[in-house]
Protein backbone atom coordinates (compact mmCIF):
# COMPACT_ATOMS: atom_id res chain seq x y z
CA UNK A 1 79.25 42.92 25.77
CA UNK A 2 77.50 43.26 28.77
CA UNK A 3 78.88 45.22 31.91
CA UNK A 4 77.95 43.11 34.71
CA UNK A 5 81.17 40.99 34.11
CA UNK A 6 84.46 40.98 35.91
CA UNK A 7 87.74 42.75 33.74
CA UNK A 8 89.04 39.17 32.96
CA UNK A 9 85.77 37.74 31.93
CA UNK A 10 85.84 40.34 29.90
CA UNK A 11 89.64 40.11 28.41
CA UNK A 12 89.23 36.53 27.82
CA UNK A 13 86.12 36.65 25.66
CA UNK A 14 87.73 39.18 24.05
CA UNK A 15 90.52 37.01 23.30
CA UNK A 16 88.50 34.51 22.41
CA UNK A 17 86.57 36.56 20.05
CA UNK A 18 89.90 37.79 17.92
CA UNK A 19 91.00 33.92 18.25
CA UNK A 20 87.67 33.04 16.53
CA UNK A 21 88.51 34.93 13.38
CA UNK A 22 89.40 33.64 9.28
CA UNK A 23 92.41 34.10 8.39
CA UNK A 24 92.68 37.27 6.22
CA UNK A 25 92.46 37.54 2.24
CA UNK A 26 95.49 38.91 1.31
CA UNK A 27 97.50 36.53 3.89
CA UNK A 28 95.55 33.29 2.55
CA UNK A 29 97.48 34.33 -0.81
CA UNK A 30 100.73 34.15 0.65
CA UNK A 31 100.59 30.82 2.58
CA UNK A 32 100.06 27.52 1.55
CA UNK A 33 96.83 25.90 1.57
CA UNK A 34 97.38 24.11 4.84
CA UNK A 35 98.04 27.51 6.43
CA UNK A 36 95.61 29.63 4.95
CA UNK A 37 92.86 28.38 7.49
CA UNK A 38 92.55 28.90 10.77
CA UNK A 39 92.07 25.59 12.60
CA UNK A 40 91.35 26.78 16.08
CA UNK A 41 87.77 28.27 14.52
CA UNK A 42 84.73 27.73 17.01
CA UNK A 43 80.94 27.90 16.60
CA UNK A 44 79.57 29.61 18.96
CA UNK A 45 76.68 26.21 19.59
CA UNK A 46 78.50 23.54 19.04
CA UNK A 47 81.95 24.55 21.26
CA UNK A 48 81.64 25.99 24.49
CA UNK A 49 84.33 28.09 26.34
CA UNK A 50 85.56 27.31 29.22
CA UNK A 51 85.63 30.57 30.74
CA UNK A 52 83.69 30.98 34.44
């Protein structure tokens, strides 16, 4: 990430970045199939943030 951006441009791509993640192997086990995806995924072209 580059430096030239404020601390909460910073903490909310961060945020966005964990957010953006599959739901883990060993938890997709436990859950049901309707749970074991993460619905709130985001490609980085076709979604925008709405961040600045």
């Amino acid at each position: 990430m580059g430096s030239r951006k404020s601390t909460l441009v910073k903490r909310r791509l961060a945020k966005a970045f964990r957010m953006n993640q599959a739901v883990p192997a060993w938890k997709r086990e436990t859950l049901s199939p309707r749970d074991g995806y993460n619905f709130k995924r985001r490609n980085w072209r076709s979604t925008k943030l709405k961040i600045y």
